[in-house]
Protein backbone atom coordinates (compact mmCIF):
# COMPACT_ATOMS: atom_id res chain seq x y z
CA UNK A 1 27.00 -159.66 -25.60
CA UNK A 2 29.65 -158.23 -27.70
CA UNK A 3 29.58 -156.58 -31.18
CA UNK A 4 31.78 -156.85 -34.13
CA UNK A 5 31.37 -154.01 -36.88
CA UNK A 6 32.65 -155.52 -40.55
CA UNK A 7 34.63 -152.27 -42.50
CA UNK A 8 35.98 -154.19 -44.75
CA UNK A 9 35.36 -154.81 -48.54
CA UNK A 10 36.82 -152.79 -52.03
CA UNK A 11 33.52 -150.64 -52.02
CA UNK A 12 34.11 -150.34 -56.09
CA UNK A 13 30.57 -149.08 -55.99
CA UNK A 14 32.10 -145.76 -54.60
CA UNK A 15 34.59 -145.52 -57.18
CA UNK A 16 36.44 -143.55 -57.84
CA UNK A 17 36.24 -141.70 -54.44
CA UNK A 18 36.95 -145.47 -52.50
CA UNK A 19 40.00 -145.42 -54.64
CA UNK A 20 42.25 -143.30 -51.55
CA UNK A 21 39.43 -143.62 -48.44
CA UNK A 22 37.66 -146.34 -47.49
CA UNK A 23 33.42 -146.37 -47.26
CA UNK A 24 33.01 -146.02 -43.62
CA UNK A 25 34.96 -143.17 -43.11
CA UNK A 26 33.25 -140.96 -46.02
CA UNK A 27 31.04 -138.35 -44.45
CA UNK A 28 27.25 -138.82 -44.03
CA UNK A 29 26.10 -135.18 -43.52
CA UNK A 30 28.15 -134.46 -40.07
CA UNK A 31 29.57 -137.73 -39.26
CA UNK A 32 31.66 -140.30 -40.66
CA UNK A 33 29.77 -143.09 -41.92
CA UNK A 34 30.99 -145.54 -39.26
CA UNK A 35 29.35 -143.63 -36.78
CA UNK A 36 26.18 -144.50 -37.73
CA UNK A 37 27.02 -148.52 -37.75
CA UNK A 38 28.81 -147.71 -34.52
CA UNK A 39 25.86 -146.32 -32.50
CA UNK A 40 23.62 -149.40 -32.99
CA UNK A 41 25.58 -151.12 -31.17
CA UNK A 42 25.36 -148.85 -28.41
CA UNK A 43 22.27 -148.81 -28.58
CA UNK A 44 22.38 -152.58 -28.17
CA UNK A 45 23.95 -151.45 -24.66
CA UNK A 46 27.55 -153.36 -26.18
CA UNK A 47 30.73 -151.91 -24.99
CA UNK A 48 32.54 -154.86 -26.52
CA UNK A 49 33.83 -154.68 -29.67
CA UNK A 50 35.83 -155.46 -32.82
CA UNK A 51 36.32 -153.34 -35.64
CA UNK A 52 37.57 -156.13 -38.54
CA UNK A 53 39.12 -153.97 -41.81
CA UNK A 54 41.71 -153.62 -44.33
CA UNK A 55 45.10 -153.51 -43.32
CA UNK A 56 45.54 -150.00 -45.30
CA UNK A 57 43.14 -148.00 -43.39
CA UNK A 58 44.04 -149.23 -39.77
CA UNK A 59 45.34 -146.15 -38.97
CA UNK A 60 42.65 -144.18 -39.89
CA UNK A 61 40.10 -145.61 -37.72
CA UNK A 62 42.43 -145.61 -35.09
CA UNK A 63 42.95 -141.98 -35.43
CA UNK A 64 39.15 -141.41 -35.30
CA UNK A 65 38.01 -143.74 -33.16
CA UNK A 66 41.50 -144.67 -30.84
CA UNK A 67 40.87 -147.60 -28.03
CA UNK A 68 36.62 -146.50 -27.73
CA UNK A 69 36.89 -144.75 -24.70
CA UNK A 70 35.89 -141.52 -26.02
CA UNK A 71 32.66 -143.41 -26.40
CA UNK A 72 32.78 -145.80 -23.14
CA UNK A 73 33.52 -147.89 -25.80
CA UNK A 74 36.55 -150.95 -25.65
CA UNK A 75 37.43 -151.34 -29.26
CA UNK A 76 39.74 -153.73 -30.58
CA UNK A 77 40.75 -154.40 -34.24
CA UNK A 78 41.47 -156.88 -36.26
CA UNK A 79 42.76 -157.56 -40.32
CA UNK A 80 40.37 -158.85 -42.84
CA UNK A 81 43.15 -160.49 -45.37
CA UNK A 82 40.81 -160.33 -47.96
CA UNK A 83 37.02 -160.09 -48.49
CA UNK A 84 35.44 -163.39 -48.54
CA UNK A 85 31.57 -162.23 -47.22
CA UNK A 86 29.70 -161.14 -44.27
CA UNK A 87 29.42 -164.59 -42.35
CA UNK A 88 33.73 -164.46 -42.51
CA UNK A 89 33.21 -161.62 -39.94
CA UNK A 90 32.19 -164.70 -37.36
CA UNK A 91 35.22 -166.66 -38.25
CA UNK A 92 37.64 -163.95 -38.09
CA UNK A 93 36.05 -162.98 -34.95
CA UNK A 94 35.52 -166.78 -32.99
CA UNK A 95 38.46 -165.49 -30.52
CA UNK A 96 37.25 -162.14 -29.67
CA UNK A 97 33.51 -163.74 -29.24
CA UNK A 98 34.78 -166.58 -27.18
CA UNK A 99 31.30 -168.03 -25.39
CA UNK A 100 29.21 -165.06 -25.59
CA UNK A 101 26.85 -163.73 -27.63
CA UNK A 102 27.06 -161.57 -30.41
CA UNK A 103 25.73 -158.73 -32.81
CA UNK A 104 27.66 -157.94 -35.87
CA UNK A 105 26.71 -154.77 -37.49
CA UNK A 106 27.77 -153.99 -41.12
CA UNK A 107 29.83 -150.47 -41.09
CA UNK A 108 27.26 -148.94 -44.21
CA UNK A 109 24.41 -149.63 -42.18
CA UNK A 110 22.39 -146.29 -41.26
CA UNK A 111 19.20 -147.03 -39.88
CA UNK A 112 16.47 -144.65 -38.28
CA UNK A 113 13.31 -145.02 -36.28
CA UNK A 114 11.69 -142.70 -33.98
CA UNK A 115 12.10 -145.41 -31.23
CA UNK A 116 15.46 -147.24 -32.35
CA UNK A 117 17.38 -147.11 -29.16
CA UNK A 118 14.61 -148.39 -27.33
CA UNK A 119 14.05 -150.98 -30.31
CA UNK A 120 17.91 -152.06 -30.36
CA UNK A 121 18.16 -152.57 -26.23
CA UNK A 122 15.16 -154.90 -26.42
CA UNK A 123 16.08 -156.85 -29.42
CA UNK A 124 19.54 -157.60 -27.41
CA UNK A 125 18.03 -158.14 -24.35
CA UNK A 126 15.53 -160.97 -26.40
CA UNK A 127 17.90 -162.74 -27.82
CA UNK A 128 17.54 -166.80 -27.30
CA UNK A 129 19.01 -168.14 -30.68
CA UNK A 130 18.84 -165.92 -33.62
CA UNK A 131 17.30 -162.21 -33.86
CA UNK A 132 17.10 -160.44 -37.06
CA UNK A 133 15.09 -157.23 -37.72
CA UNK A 134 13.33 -156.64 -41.56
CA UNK A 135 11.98 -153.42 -43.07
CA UNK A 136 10.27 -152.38 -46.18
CA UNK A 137 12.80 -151.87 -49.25
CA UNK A 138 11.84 -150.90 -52.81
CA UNK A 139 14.69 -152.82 -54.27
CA UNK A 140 14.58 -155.99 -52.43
CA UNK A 141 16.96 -157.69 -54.86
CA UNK A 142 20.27 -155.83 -53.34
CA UNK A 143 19.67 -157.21 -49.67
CA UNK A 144 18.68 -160.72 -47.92
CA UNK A 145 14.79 -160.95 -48.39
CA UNK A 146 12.70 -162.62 -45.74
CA UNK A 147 9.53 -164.05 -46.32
CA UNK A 148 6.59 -164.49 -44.05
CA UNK A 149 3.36 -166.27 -43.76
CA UNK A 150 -0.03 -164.76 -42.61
CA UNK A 151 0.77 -165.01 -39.47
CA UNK A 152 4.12 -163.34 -39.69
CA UNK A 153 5.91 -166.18 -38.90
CA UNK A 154 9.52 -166.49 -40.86
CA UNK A 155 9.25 -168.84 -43.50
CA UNK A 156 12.10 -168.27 -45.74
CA UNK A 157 15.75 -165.68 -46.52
CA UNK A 158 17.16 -165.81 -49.79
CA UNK A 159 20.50 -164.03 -51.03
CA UNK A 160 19.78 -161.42 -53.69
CA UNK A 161 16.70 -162.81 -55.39
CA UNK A 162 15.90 -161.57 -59.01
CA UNK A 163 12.60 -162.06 -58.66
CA UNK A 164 11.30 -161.52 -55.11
CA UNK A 165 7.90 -161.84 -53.85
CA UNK A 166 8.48 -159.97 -50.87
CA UNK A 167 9.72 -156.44 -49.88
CA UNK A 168 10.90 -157.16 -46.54
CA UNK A 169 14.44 -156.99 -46.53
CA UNK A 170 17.18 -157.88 -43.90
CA UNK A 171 19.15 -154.68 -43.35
CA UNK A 172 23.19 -155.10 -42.14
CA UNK A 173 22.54 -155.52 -38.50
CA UNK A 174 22.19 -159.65 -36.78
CA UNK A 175 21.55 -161.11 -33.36
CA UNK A 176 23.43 -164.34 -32.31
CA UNK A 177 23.91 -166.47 -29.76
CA UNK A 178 27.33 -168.54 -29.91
CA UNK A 179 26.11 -171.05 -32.30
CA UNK A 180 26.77 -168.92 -35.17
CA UNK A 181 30.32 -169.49 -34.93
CA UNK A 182 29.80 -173.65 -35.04
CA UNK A 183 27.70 -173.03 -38.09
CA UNK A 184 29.32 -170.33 -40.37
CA UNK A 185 31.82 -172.90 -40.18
CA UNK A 186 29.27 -175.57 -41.97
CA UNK A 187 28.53 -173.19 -44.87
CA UNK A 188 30.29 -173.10 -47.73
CA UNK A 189 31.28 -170.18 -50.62
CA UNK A 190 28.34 -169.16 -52.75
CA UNK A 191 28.62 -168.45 -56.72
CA UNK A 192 29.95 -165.52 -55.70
CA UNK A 193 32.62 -166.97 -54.04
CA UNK A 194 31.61 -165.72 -50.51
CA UNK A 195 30.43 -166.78 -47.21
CA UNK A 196 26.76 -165.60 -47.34
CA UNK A 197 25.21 -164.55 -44.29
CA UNK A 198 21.87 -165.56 -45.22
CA UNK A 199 23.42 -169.46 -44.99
CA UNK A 200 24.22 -169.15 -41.32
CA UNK A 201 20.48 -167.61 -41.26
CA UNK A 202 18.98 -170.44 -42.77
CA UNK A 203 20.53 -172.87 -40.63
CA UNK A 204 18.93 -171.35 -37.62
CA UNK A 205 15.53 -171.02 -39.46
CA UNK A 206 15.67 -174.31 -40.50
CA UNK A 207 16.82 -175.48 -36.85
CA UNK A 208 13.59 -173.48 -35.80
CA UNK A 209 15.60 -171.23 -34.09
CA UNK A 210 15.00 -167.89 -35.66
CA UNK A 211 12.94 -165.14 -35.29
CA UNK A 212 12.65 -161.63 -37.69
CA UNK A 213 10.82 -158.40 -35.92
CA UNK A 214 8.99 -156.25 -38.83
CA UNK A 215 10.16 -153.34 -38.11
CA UNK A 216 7.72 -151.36 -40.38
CA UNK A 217 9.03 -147.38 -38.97
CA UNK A 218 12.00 -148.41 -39.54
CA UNK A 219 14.02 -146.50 -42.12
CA UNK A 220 17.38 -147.61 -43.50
CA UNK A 221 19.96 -146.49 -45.89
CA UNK A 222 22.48 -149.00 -47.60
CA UNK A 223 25.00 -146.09 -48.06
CA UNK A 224 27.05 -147.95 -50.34
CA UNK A 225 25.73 -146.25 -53.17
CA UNK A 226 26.20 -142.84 -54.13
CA UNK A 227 22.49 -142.08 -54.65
CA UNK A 228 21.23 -143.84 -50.95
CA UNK A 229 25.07 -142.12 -49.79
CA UNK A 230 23.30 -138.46 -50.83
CA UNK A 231 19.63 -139.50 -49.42
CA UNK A 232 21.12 -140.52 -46.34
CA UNK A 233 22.88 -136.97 -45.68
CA UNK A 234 19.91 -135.30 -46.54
CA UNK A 235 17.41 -137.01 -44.34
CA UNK A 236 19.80 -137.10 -41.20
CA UNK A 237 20.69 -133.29 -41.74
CA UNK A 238 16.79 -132.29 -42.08
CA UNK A 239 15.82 -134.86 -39.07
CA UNK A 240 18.93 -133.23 -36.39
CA UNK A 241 17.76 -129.48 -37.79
CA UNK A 242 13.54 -130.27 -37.46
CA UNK A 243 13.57 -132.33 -34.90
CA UNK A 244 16.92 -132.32 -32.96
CA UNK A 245 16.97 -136.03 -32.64
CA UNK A 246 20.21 -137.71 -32.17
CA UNK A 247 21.22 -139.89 -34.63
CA UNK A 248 24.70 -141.35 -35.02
CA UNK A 249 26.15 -138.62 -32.07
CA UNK A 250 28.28 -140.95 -30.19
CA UNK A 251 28.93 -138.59 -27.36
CA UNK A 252 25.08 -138.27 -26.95
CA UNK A 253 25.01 -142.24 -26.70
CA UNK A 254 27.20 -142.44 -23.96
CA UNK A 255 25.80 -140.15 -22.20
CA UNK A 256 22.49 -141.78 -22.17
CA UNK A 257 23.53 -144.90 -21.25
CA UNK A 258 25.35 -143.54 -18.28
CA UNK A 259 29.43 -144.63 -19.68
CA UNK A 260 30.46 -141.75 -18.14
């Protein structure tokens, strides 16, 4: 499996700090936020991957994060010309994933469970068509909501709903095989004008060839806002000094999964 890692986008959310750094390189407590993004998919045990961003802050990821192998990491990049949505990720990326599989992790992403690493390696090691992982969000209407029946089966993803009957959101991390390629070609801009993840979802829920894991321990940040930005230092600084957990320590990573 390999990974790709979207850092793209204007972040205007962030304004005016975005204005002379991109998003993923702000600092989230000790760490820039890419780090964070970054360690799920070591977690996922991917070595793998493609970093896709704007062309004018190439050089700083490159100074931070250089060819991976700091990490035990192979990173390539690649130029997002402009920001057209998530699902473009797979089309910019059809080269790189070739006929593997694939997890693309958004680069705001910052998610926490007691267990995650364990969580993440068994969610790749799953994988058959289509993985995605849900969690409990108060403000459902940001994200991709899933919906499930009474036997927590999957029975429906919608973009952004206004009025959602469901708190179970789909946070910035997705498990593919290579079909997702073949069918984030088939979708089509939304009203927004971009290529939706949620539409390459639906096509492998409506193929019957999705599955969601309720992941209800699992806390996430969307740290694309400046409150969630501030929560998200916060909880990771009192978590490493109560508990000495590691979350987001790259080093650590490597180390426990023996790239050394």
């Amino acid at each position: 499996m390999k990974g790709i890692l979207l850092a793209g986008g204007k972040a205007t959310r962030l304004y005016p700090t975005t204005k002379v750094i991109t998003k993923h390189l702000l600092p989230v407590y000790d760490k820039p936020m890419i780090y964070y993004s970054l360690s799920l998919l070591m977690y996922a045990k991917i070595r793998d991957i493609l970093i896709i961003t704007d062309e004018l802050y190439l050089d700083d990821y490159k100074t931070i994060l250089g060819d991976g192998s700091s990490f035990g990491l192979f990173i390539t990049y690649m130029i997002q010309p402009e920001p057209k949505g998530i699902a473009q990720a797979l089309l910019l990326g059809e080269d790189f994933i070739g006929s593997d599989d694939v997890c693309l992790v958004l680069g705001d992403t910052i998610l926490y469970s007691p267990t995650i690493a364990s969580d993440i390696a068994s969610y790749s090691s799953e994988l058959s068509n289509c993985l995605l992982i849900s969690c409990y969000h108060p403000h459902p209407e940001y994200f991709g909501v899933a919906t499930f029946d009474n036997k927590n089966n999957i029975i429906s993803i919608e973009e952004k709903p206004i009025n959602s009957s469901s708190n179970h959101i789909i946070p910035g991390i997705y498990f593919y095989d290579n079909k997702c390629v073949s069918y984030a070609k088939k979708i089509r801009p939304s009203k927004r004008n971009e290529l939706e993840i949620t539409d390459v979802n639906k096509m492998y829920l409506n193929n019957n060839q999705l599955v969601v894991k309720q992941c209800n321990q699992l806390i996430y940040f969307d740290a694309g806002r400046y409150d969630s930005l501030l929560d998200a230092s916060n909880f990771i600084r009192e978590k490493q000094s109560v508990s000495n957990c590691t979350i987001g320590k790259l080093l650590t990573i490597k180390k426990n999964q023996g790239w050394i």
